[in-house]
Each structure stands twice: as C-alpha cells, then as structure tokens.
C-alpha atoms as a PDB file:
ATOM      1  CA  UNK A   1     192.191  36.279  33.869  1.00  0.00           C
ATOM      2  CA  UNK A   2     191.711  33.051  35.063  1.00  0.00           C
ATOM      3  CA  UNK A   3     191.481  29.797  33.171  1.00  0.00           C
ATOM      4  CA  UNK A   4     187.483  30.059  33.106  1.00  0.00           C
ATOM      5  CA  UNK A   5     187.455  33.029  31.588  1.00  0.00           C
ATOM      6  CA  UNK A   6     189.870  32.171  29.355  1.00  0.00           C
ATOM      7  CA  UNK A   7     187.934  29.339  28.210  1.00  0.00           C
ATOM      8  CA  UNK A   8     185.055  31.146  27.543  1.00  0.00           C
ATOM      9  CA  UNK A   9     187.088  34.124  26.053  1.00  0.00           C
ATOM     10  CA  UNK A  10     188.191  30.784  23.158  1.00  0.00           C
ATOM     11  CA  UNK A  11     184.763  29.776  22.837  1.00  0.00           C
ATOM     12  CA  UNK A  12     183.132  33.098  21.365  1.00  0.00           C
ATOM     13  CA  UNK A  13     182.480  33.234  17.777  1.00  0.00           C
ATOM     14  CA  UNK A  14     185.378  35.073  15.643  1.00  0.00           C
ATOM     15  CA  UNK A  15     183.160  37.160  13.278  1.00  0.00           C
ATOM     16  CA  UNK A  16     184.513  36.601   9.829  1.00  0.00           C
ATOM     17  CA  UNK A  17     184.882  38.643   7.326  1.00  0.00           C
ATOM     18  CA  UNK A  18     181.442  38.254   5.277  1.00  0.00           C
ATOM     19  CA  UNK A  19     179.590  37.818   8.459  1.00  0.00           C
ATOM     20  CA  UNK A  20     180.759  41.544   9.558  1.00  0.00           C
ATOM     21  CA  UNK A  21     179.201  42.839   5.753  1.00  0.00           C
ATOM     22  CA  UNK A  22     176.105  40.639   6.789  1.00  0.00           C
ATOM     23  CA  UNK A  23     175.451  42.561  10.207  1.00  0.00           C
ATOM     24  CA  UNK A  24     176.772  46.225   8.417  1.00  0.00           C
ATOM     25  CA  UNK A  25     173.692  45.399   5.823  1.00  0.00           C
ATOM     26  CA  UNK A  26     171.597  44.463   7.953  1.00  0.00           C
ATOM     27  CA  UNK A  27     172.068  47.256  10.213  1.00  0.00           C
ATOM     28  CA  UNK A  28     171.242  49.474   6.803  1.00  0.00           C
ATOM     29  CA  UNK A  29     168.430  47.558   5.875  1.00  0.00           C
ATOM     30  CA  UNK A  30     166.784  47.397   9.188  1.00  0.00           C
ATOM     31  CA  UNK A  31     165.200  50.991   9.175  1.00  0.00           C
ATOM     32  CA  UNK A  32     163.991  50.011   6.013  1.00  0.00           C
ATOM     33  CA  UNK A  33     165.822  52.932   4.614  1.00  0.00           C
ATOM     34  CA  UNK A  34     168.968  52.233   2.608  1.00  0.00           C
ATOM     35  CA  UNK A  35     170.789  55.188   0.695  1.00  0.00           C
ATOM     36  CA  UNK A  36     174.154  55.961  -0.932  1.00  0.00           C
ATOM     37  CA  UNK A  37     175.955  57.206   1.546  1.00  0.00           C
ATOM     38  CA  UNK A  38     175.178  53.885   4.147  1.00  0.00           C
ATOM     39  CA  UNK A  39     176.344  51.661   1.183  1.00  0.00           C
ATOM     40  CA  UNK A  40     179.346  53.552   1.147  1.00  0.00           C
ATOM     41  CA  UNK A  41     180.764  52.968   4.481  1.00  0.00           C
ATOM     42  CA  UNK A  42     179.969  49.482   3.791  1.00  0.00           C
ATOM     43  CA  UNK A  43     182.132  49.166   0.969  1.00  0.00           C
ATOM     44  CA  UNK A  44     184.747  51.239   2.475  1.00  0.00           C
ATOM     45  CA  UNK A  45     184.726  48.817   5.626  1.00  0.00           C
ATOM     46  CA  UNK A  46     184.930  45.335   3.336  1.00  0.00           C
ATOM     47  CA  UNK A  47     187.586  46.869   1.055  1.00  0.00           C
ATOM     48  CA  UNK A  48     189.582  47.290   4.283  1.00  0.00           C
ATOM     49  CA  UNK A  49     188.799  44.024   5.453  1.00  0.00           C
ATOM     50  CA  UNK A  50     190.500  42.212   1.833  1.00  0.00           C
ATOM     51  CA  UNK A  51     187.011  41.742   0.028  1.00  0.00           C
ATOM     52  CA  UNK A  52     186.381  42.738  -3.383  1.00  0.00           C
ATOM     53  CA  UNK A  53     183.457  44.876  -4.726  1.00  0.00           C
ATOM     54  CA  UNK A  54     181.555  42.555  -6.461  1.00  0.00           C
ATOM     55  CA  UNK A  55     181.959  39.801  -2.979  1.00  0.00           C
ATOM     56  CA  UNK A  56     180.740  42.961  -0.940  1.00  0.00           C
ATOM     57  CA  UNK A  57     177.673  43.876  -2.970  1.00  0.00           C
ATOM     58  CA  UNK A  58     176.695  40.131  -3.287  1.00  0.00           C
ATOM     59  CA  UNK A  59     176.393  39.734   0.273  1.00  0.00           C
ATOM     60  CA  UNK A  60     174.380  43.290   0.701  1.00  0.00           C
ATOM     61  CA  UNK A  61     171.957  41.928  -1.640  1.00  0.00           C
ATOM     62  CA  UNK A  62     172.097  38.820   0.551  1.00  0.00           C
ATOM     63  CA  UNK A  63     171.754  39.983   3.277  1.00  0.00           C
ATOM     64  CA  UNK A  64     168.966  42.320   2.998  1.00  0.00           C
ATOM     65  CA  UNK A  65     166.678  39.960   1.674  1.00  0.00           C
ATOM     66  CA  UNK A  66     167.467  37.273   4.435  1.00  0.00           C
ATOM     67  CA  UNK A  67     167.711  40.187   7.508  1.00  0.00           C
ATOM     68  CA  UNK A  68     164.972  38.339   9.752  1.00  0.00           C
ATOM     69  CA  UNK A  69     167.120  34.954   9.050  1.00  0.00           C
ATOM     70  CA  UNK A  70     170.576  36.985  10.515  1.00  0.00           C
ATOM     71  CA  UNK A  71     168.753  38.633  13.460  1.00  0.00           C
ATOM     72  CA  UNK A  72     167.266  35.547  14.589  1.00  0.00           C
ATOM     73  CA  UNK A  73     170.623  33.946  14.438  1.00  0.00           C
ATOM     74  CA  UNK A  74     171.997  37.483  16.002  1.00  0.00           C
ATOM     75  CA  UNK A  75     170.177  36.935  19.197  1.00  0.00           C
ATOM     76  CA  UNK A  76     171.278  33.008  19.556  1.00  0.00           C
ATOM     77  CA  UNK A  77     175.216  34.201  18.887  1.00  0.00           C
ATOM     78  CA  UNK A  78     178.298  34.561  21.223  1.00  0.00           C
ATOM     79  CA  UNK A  79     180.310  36.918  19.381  1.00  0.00           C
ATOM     80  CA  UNK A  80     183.949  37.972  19.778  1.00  0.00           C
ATOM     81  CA  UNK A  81     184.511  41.590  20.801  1.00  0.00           C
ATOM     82  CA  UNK A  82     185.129  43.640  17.293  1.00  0.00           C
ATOM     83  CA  UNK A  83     185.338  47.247  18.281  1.00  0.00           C
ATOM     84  CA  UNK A  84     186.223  47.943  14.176  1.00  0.00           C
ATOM     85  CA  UNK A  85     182.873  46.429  13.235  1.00  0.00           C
ATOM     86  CA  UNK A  86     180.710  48.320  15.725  1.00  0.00           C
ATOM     87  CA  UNK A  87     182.086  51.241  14.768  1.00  0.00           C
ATOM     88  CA  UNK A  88     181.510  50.805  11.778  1.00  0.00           C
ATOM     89  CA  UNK A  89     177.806  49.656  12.616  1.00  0.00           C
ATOM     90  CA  UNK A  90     177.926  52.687  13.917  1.00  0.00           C
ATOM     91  CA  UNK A  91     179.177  54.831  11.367  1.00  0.00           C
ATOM     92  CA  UNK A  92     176.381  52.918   8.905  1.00  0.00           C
ATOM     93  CA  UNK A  93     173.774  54.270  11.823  1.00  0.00           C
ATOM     94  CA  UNK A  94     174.763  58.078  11.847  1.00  0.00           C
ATOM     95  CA  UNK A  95     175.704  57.975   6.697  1.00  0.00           C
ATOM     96  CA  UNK A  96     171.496  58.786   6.402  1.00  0.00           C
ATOM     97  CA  UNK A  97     171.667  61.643   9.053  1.00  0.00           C
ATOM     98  CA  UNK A  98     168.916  59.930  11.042  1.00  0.00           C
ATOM     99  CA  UNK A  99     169.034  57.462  13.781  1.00  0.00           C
ATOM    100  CA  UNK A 100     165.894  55.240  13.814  1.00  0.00           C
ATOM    101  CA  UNK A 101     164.614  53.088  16.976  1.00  0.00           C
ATOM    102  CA  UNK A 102     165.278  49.750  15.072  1.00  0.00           C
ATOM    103  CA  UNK A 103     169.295  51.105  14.507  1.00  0.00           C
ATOM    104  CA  UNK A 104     169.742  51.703  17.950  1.00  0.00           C
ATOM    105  CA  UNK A 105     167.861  48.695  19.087  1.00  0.00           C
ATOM    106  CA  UNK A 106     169.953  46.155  16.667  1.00  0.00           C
ATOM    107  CA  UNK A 107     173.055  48.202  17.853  1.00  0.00           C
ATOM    108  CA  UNK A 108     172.394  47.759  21.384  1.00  0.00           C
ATOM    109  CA  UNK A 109     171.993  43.985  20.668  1.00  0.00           C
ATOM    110  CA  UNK A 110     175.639  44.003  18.866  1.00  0.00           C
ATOM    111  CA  UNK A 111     176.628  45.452  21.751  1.00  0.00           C
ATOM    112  CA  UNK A 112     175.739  42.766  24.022  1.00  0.00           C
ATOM    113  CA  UNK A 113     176.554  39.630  22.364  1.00  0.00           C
ATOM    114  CA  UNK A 114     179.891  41.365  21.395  1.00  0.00           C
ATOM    115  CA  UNK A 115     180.196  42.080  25.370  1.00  0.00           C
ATOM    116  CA  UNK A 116     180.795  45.685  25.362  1.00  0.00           C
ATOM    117  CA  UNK A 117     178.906  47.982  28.414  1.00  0.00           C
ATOM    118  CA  UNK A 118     176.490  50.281  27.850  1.00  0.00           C
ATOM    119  CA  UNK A 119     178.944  52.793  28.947  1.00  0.00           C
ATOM    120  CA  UNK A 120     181.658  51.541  26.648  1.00  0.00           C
ATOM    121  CA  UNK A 121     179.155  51.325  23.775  1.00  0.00           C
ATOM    122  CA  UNK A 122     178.147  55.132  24.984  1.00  0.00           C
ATOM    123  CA  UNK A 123     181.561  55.933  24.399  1.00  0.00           C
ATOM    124  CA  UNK A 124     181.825  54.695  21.126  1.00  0.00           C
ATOM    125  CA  UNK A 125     179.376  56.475  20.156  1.00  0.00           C
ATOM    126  CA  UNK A 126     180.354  60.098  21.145  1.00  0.00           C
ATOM    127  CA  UNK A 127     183.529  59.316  19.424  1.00  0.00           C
ATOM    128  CA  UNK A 128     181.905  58.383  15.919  1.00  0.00           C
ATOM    129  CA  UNK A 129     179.064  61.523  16.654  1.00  0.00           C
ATOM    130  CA  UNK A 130     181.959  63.667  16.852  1.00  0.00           C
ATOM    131  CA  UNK A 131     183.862  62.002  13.581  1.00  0.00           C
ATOM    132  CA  UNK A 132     180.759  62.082  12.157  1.00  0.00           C
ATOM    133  CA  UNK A 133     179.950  66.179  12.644  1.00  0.00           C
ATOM    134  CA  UNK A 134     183.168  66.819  12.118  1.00  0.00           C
END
C-alpha cells in the first residue's frame, strides 16, 4: 500500500460504537416495519459491542425518529470498513423474513461508503442467507 492510500485508509471515519446501533436501527426502521425478532439482533450486536440495555434501546428510539437526519448524513460519510456491522445490518435485513427494496437499497449504500464490492457484499450475504436458513 502506498503512502496515499495509507493516508486515506487514516482519514475514514472509525464507526463508534452508538453510531453502529444508529445505522442497525435505522436499517430496521427503514422498511417501516420493526418487529421482535429485528430488535433482537440489535441488542445482541450492542451487548457484544460493551453497551448496556437501557444505552441500546435509547439510541433505537433515537434513532428511529431521526432516520432521515442519519441517512442524509449516511450519504455525506467516509466510513471505515466494519465487516461485523454489515453483517449484522445484514442479519437485521433477513430477523422479519422479508427483504424490502429500501433494506437492500440502504445496505447497498453501507456497502459503499464502507468500501466493500458488490461482489464482496454478495458474498456476505450468501454467508448470513445460509446462517440465517440454517
């Protein structure tokens, strides 16, 4: 890699820890069909990353009322790679059993400003398909 890269490798956004609940909600939210089961894997996922119950469910609540504010800023961001958080956008996607256009379109967004390919993101996603039938 050389230094250019490197530099602009340092200057992408690190995704903290609240900001990854943010996109997970509103990735659940953006359908505008949020159940049980896509709450869930949120939890799950902010547990793991050292948040507490109450701090996760906060920002859901948060976040789902501000979702056009966080996609606007979405589409202005340079994000780190976080191959954790999109699959766990992801696995939020596939909790309902349905995949609506506005999922795949947000995902595909992620995707992007988190630099993955389209055929690394298709990859990802036959792996959590599988998890997920499984």
């Amino acid at each position: 890699m050389n230094d250019n890269n490197t530099n602009n490798q340092n200057n992408l956004k690190n995704i903290e820890p609240t900001d990854q609940i943010n996109w997970l909600a509103t990735m659940m939210s953006i359908d505008k069909d949020v159940n049980e089961r896509e709450f869930k894997v949120i939890m799950n996922y902010g547990l793991q990353l050292g948040l507490n119950e109450e701090k996760i469910k906060r920002i859901v609540s948060t976040s789902i009322k501000g979702q056009d504010t966080l996609l606007r800023y979405l589409k202005l961001s340079d994000l780190a790679r976080n191959d954790n958080l999109m699959r766990a956008l992801i696995q939020v996607i596939f909790a309902d059993g349905k995949i609506a256009k506005e999922e795949l379109e947000m995902l595909r967004l992620v995707a992007v400003k988190m630099h993955f390919t389209e055929l690394e993101l298709k990859q990802i996603l036959e792996e959590e398909k599988r998890k997920f039938r499984g």
